[in-house]
PDB file of N, CA and C in Angstrom:
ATOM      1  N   UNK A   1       0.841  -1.173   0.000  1.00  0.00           N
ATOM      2  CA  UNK A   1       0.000   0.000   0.000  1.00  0.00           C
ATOM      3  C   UNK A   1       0.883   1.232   0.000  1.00  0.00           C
ATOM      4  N   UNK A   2       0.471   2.413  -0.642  1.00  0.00           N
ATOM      5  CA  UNK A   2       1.115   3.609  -0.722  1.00  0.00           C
ATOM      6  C   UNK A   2       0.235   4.892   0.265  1.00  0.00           C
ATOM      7  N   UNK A   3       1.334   5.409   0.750  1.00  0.00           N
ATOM      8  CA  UNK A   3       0.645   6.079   1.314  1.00  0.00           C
ATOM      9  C   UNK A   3       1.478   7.483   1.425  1.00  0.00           C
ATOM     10  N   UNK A   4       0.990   8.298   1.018  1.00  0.00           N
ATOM     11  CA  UNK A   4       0.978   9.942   0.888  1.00  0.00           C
ATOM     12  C   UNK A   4       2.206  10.563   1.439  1.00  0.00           C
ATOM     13  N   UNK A   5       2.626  10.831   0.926  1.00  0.00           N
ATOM     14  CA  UNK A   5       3.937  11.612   2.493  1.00  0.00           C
ATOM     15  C   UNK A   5       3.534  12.837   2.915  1.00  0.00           C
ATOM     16  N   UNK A   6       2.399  13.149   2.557  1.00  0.00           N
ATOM     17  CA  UNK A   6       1.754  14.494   3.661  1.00  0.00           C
ATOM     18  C   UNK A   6       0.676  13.854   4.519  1.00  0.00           C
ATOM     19  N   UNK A   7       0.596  13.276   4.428  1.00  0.00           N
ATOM     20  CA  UNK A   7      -0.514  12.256   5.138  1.00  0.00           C
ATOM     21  C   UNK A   7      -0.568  12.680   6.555  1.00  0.00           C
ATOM     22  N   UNK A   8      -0.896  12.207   7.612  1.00  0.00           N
ATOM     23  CA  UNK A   8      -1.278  12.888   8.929  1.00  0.00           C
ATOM     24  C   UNK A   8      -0.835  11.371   9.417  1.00  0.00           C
ATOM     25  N   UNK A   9      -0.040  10.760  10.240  1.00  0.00           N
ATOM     26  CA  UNK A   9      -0.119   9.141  10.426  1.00  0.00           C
ATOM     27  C   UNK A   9      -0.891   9.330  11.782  1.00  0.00           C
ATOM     28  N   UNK A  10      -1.889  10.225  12.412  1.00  0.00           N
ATOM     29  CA  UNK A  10      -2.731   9.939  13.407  1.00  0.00           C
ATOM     30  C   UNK A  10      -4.580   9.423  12.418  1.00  0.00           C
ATOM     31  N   UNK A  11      -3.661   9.712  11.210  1.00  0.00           N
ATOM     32  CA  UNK A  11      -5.155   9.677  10.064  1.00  0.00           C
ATOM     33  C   UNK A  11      -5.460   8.238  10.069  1.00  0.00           C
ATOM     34  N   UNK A  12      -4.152   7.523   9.617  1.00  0.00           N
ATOM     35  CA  UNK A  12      -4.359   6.466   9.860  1.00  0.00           C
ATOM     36  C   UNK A  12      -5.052   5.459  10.073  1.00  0.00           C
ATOM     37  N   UNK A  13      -6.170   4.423   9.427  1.00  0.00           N
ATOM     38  CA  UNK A  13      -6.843   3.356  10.055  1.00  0.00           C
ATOM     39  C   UNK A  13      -5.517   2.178  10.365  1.00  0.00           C
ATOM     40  N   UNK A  14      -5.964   1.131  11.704  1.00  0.00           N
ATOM     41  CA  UNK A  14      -5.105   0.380  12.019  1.00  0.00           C
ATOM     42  C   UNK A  14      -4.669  -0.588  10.922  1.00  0.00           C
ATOM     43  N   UNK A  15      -5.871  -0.739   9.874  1.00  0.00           N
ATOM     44  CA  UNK A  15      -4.891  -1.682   9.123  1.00  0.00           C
ATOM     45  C   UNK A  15      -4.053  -0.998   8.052  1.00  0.00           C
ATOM     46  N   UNK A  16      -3.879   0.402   7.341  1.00  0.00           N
ATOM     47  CA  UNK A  16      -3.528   0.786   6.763  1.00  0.00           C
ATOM     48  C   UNK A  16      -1.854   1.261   7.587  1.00  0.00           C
ATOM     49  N   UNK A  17      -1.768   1.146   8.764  1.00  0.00           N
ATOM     50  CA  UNK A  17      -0.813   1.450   9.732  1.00  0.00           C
ATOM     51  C   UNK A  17      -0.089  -0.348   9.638  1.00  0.00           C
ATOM     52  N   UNK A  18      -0.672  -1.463   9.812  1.00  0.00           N
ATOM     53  CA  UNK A  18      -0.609  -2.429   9.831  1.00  0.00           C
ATOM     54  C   UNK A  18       0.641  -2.630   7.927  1.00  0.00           C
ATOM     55  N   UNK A  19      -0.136  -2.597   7.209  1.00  0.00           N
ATOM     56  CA  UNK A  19       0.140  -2.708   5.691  1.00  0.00           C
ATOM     57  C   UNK A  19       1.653  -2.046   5.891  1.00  0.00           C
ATOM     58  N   UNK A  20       1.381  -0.151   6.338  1.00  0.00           N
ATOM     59  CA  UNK A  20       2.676  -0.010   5.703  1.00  0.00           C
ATOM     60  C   UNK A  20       3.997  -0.664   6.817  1.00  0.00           C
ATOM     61  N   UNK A  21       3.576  -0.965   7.793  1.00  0.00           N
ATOM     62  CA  UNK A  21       4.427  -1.528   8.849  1.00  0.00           C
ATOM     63  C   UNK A  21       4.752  -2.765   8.063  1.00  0.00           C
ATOM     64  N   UNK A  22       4.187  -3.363   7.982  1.00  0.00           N
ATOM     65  CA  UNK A  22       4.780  -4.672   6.989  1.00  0.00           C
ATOM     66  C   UNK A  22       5.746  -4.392   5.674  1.00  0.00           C
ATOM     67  N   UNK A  23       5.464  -3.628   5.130  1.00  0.00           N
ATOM     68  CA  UNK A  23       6.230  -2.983   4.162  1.00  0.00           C
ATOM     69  C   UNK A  23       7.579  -3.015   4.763  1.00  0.00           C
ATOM     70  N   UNK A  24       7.305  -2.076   5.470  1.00  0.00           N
ATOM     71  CA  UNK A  24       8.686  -1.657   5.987  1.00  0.00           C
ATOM     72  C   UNK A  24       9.511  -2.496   6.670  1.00  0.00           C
ATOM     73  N   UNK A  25       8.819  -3.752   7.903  1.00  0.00           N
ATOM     74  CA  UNK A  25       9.078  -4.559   8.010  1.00  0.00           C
ATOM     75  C   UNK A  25      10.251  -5.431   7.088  1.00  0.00           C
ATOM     76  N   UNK A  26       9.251  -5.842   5.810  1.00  0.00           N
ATOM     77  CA  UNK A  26       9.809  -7.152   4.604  1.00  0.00           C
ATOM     78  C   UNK A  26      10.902  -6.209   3.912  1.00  0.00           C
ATOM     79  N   UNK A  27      11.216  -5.155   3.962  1.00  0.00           N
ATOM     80  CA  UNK A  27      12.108  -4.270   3.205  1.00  0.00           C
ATOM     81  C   UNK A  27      13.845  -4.713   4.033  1.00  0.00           C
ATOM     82  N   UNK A  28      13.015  -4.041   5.729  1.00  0.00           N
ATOM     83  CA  UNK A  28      14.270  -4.313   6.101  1.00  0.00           C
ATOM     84  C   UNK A  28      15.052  -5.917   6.277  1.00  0.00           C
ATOM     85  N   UNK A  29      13.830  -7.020   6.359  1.00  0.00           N
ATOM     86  CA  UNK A  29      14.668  -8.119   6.380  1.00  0.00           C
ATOM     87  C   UNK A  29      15.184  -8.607   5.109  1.00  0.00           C
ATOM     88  N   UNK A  30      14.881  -8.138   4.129  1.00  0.00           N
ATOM     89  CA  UNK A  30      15.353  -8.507   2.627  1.00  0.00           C
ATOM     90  C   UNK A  30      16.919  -7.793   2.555  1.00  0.00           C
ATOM     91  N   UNK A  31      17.322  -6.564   3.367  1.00  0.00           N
ATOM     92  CA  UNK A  31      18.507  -5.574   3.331  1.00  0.00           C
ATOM     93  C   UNK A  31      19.168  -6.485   4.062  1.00  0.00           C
ATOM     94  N   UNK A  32      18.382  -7.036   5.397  1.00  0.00           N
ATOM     95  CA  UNK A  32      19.392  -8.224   6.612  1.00  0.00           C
ATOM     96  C   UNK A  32      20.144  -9.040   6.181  1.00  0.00           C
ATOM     97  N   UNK A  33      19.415  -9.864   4.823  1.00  0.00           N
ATOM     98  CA  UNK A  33      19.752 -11.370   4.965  1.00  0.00           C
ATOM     99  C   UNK A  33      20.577 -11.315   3.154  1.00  0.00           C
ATOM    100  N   UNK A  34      20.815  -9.328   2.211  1.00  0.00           N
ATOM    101  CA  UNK A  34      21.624  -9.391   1.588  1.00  0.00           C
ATOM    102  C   UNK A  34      23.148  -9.448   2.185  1.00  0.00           C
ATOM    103  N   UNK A  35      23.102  -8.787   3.709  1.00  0.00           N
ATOM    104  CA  UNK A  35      24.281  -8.564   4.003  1.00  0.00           C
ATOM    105  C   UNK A  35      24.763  -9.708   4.949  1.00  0.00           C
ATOM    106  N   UNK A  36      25.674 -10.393   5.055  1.00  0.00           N
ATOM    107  CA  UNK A  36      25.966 -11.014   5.357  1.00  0.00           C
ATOM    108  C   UNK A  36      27.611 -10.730   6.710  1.00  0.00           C
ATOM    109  N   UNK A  37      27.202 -11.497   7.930  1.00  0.00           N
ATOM    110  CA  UNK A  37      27.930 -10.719   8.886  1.00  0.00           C
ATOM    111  C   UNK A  37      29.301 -11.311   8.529  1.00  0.00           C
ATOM    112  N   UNK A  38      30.218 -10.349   8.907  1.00  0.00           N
ATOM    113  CA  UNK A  38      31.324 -10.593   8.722  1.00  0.00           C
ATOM    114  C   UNK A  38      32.063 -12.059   9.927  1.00  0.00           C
ATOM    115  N   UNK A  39      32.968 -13.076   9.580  1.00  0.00           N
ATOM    116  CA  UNK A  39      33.267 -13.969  10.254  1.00  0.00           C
ATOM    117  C   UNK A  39      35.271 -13.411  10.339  1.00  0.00           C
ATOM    118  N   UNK A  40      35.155 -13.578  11.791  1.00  0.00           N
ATOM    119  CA  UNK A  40      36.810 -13.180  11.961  1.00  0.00           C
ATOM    120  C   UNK A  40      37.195 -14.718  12.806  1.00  0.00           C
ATOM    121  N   UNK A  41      38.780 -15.021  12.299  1.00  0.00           N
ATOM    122  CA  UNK A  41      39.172 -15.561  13.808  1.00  0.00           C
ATOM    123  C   UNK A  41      40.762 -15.199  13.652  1.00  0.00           C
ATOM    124  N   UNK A  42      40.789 -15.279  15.110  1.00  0.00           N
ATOM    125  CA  UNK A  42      42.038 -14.616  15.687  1.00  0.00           C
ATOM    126  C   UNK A  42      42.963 -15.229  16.075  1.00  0.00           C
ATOM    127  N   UNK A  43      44.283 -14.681  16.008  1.00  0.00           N
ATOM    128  CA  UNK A  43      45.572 -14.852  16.135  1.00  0.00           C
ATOM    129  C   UNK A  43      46.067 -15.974  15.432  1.00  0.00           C
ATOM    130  N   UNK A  44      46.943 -16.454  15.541  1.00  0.00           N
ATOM    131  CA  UNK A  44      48.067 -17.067  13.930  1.00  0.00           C
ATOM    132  C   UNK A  44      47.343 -18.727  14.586  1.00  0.00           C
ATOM    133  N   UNK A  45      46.630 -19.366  15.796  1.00  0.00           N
ATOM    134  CA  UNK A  45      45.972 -20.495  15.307  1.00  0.00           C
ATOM    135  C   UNK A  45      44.615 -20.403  14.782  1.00  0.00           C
ATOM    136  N   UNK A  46      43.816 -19.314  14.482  1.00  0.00           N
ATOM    137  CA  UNK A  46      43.148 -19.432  13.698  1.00  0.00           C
ATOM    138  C   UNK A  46      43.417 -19.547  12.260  1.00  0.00           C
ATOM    139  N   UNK A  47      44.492 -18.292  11.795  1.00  0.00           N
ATOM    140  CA  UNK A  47      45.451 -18.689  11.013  1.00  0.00           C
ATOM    141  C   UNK A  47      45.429 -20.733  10.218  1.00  0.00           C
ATOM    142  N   UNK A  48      45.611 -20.661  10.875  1.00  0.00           N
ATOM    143  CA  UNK A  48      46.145 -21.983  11.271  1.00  0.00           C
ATOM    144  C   UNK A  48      45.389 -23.413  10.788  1.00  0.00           C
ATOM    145  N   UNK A  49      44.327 -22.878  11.836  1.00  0.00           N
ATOM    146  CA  UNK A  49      43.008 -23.574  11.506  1.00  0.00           C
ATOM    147  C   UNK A  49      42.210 -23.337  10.223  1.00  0.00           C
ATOM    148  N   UNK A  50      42.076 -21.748   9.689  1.00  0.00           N
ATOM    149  CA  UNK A  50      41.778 -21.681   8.573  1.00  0.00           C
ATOM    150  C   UNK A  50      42.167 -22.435   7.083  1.00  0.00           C
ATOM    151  N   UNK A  51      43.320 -22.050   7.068  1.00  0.00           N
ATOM    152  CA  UNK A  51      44.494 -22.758   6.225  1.00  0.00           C
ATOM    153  C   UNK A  51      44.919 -24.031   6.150  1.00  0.00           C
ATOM    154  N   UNK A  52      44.615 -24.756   7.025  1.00  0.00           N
ATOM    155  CA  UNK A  52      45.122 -26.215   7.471  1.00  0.00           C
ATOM    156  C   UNK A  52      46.665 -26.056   7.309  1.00  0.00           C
ATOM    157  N   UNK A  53      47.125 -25.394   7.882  1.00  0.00           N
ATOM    158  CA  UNK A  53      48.712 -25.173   7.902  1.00  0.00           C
ATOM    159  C   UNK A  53      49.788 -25.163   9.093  1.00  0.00           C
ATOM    160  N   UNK A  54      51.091 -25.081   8.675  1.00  0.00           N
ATOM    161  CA  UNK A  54      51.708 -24.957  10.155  1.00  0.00           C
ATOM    162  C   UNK A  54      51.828 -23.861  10.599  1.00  0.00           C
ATOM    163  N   UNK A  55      52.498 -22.975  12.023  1.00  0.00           N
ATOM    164  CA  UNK A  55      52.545 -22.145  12.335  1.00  0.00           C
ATOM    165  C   UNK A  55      53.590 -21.188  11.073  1.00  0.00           C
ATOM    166  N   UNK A  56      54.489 -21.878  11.092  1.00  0.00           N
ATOM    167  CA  UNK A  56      55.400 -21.012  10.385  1.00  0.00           C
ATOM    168  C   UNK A  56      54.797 -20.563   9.103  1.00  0.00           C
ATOM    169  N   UNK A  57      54.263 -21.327   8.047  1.00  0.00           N
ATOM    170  CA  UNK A  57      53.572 -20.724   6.954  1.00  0.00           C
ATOM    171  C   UNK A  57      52.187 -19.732   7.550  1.00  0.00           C
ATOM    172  N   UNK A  58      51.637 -19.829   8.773  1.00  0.00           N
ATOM    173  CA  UNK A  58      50.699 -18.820   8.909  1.00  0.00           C
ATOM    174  C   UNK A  58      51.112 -17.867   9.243  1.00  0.00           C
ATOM    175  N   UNK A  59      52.125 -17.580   9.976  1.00  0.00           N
ATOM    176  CA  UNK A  59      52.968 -17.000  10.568  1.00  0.00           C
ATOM    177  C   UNK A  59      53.282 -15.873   8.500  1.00  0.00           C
ATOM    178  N   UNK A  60      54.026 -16.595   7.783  1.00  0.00           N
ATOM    179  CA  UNK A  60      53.907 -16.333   6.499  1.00  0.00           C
ATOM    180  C   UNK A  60      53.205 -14.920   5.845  1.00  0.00           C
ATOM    181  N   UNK A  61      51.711 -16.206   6.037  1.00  0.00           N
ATOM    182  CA  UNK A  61      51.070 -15.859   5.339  1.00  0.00           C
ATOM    183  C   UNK A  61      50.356 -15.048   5.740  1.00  0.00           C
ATOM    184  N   UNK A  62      50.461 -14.458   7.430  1.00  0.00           N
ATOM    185  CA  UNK A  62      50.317 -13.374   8.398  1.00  0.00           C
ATOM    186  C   UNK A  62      50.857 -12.015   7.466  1.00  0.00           C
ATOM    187  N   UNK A  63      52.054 -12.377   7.243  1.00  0.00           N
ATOM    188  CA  UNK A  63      52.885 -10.832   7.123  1.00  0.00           C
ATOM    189  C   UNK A  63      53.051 -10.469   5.689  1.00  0.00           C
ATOM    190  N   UNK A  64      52.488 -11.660   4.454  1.00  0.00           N
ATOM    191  CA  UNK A  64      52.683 -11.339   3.851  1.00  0.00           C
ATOM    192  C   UNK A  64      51.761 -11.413   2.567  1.00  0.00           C
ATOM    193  N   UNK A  65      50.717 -12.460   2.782  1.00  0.00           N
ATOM    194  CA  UNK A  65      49.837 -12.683   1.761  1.00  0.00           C
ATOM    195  C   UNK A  65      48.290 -12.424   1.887  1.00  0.00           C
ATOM    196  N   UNK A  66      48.236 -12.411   3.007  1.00  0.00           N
ATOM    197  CA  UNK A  66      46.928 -11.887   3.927  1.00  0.00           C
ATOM    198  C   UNK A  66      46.693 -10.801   4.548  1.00  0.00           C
ATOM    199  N   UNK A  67      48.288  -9.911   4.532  1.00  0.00           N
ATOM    200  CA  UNK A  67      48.387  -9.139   5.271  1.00  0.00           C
ATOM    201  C   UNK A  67      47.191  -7.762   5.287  1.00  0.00           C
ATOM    202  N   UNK A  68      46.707  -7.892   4.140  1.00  0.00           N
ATOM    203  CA  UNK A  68      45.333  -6.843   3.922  1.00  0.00           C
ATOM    204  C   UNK A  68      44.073  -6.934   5.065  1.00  0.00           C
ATOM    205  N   UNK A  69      43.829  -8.135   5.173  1.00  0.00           N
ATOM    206  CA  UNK A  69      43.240  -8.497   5.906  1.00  0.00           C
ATOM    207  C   UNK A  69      43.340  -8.823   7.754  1.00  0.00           C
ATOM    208  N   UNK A  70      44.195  -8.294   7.970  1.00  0.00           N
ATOM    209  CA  UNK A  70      44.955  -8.668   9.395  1.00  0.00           C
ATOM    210  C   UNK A  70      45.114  -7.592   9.975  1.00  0.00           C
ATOM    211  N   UNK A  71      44.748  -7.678  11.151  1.00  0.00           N
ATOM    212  CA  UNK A  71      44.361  -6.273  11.798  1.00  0.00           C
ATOM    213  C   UNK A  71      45.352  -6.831  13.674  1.00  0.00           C
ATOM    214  N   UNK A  72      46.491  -6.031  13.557  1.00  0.00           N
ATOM    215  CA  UNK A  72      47.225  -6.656  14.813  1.00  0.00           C
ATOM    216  C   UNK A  72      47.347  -5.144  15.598  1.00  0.00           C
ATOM    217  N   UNK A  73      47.176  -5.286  16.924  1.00  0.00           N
ATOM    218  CA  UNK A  73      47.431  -4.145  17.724  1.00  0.00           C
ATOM    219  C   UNK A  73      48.203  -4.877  19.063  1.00  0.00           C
ATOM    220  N   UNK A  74      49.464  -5.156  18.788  1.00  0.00           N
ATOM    221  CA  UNK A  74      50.247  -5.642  20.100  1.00  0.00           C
ATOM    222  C   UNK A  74      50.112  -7.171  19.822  1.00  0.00           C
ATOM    223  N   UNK A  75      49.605  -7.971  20.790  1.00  0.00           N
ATOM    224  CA  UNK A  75      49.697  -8.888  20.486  1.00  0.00           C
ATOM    225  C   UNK A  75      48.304  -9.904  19.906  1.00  0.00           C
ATOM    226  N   UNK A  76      47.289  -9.151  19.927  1.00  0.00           N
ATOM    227  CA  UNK A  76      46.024  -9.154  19.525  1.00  0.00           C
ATOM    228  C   UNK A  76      46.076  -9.535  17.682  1.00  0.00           C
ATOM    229  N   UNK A  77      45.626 -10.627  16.933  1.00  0.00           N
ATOM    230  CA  UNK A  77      45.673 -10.358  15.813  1.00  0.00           C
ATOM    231  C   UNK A  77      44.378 -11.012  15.460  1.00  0.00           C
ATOM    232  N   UNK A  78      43.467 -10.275  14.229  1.00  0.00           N
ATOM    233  CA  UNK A  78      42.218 -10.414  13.766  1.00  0.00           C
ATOM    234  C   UNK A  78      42.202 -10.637  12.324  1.00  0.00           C
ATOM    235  N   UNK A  79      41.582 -11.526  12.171  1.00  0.00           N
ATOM    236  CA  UNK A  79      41.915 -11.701  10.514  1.00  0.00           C
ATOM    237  C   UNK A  79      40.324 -12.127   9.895  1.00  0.00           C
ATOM    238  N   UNK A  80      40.035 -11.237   9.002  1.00  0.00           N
ATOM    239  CA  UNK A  80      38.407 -11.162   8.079  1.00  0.00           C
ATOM    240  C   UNK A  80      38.452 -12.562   7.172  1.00  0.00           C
ATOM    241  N   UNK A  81      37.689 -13.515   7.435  1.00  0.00           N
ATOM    242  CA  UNK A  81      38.070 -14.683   6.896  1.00  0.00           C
ATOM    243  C   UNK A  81      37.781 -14.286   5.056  1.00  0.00           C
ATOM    244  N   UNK A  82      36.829 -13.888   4.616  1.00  0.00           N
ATOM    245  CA  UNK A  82      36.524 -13.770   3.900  1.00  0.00           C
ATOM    246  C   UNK A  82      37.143 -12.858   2.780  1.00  0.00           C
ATOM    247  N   UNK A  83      37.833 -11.868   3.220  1.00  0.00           N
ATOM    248  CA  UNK A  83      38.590 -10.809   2.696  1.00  0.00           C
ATOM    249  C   UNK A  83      40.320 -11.858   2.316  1.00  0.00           C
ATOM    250  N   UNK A  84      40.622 -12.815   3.892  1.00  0.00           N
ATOM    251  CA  UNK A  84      41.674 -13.265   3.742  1.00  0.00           C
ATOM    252  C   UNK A  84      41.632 -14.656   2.787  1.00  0.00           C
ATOM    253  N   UNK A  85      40.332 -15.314   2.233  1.00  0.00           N
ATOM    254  CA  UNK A  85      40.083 -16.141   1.624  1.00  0.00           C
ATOM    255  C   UNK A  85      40.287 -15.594  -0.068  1.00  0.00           C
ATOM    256  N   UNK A  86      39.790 -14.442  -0.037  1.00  0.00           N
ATOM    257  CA  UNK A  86      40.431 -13.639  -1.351  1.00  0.00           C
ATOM    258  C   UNK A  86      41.260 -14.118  -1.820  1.00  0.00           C
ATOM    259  N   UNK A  87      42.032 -13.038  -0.864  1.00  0.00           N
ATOM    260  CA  UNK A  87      43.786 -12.565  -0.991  1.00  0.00           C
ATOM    261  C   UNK A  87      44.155 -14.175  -1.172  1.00  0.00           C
ATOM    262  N   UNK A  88      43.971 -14.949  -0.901  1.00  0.00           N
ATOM    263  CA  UNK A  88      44.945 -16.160  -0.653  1.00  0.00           C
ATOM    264  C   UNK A  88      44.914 -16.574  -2.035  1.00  0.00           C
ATOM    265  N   UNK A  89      43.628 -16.634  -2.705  1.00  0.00           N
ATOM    266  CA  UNK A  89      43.005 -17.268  -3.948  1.00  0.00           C
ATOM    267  C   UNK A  89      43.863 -16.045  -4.893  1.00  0.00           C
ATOM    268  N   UNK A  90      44.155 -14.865  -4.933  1.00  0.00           N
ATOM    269  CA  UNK A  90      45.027 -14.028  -5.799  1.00  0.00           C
ATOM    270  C   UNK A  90      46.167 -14.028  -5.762  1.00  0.00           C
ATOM    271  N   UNK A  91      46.770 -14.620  -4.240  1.00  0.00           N
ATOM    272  CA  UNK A  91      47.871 -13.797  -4.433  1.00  0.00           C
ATOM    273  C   UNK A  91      49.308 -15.077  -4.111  1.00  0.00           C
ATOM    274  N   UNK A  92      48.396 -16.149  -3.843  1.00  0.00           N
ATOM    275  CA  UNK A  92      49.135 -17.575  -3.736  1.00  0.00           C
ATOM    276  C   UNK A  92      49.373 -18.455  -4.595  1.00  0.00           C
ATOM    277  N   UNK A  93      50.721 -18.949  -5.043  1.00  0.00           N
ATOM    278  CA  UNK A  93      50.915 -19.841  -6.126  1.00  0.00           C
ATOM    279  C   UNK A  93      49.916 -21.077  -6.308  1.00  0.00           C
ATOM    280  N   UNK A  94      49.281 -21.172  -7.518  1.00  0.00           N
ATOM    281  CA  UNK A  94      48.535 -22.629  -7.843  1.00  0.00           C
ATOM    282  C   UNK A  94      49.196 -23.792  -7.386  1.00  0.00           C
ATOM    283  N   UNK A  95      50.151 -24.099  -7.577  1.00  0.00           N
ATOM    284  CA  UNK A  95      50.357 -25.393  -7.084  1.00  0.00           C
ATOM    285  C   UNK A  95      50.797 -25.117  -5.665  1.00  0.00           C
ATOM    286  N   UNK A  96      50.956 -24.687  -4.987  1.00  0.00           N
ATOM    287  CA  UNK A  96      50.933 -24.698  -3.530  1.00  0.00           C
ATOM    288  C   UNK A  96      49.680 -24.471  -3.201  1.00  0.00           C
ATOM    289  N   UNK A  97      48.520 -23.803  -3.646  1.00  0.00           N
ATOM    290  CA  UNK A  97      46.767 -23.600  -2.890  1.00  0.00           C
ATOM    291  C   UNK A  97      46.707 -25.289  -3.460  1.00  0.00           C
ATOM    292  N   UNK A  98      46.930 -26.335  -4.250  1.00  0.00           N
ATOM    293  CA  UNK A  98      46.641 -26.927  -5.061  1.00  0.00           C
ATOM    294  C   UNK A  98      46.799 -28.236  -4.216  1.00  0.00           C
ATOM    295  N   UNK A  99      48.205 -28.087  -3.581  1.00  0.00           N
ATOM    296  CA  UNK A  99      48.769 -28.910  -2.151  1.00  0.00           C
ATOM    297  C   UNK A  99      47.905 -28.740  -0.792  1.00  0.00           C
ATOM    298  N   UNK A 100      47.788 -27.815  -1.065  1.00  0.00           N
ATOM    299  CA  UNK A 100      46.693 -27.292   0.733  1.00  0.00           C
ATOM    300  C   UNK A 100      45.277 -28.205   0.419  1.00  0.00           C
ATOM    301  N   UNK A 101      44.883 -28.268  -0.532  1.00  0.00           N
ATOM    302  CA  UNK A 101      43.604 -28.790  -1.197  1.00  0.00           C
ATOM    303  C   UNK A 101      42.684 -28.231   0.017  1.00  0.00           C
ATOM    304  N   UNK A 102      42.120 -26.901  -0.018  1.00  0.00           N
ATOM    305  CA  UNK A 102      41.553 -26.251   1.100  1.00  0.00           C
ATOM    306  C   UNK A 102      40.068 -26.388   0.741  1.00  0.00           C
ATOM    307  N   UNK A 103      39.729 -26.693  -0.407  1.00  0.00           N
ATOM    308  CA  UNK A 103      38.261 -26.611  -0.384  1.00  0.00           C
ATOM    309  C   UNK A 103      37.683 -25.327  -0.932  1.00  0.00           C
ATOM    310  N   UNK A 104      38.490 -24.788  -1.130  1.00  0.00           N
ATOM    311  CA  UNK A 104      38.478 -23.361  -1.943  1.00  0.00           C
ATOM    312  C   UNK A 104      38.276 -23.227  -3.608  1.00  0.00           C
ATOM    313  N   UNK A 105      37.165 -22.829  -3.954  1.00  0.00           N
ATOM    314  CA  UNK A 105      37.463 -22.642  -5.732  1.00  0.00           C
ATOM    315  C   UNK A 105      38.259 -21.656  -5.936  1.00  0.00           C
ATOM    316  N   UNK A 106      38.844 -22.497  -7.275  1.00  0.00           N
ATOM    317  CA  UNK A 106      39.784 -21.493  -7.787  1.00  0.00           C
ATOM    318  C   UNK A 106      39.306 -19.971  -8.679  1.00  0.00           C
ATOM    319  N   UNK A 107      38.079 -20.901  -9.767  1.00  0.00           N
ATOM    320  CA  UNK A 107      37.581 -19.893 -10.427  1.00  0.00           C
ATOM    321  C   UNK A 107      36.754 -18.004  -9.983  1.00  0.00           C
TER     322      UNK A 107
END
């Protein structure tokens, strides 16, 4: 239902209050469920765990291939899985992602 933007909303009947509430409602969960929450995990064994790797290559791939994605303040380190799932797929040799066999498409 459309409703006026000079309208008076005390004018209102309840179901016409009802309608555009739903509207507005189905609008915002359609915006919810485009965005998708961001997934982090932290410090070099998530690293770790992500990658199926050893410390030293996360350690690596900390400082140097992911590094876009890695957010360290002291000893605190945060890494955007999704941003660092990128980078890995651009910026890592094929036959080494190829060895990891991570489950990752290439295309």
């Amino acid at each position: 239902m459309e409703v006026e933007n000079s309208r008076i909303l005390a004018t209102l009947s309840v179901g016409e209050f009802k309608e555009v509430m739903d509207e507005i409602y189905k609008k915002r969960k359609e915006k919810e469920e485009e965005e998708k929450p961001h997934t982090y995990v932290f410090g070099l064994s998530g690293i770790m765990e992500m990658f199926h790797c050893s410390k030293t290559t996360a350690s690596y791939l900390k400082s140097n291939v992911i590094k876009d994605a890695v957010s360290q303040r002291g000893r605190k380190i945060v890494v955007d899985v999704e941003y660092a799932r990128l980078l890995f797929k651009t910026k890592w040799p094929y036959k080494v992602y190829k060895r990891y066999n991570l489950g990752l498409d290439m295309d």
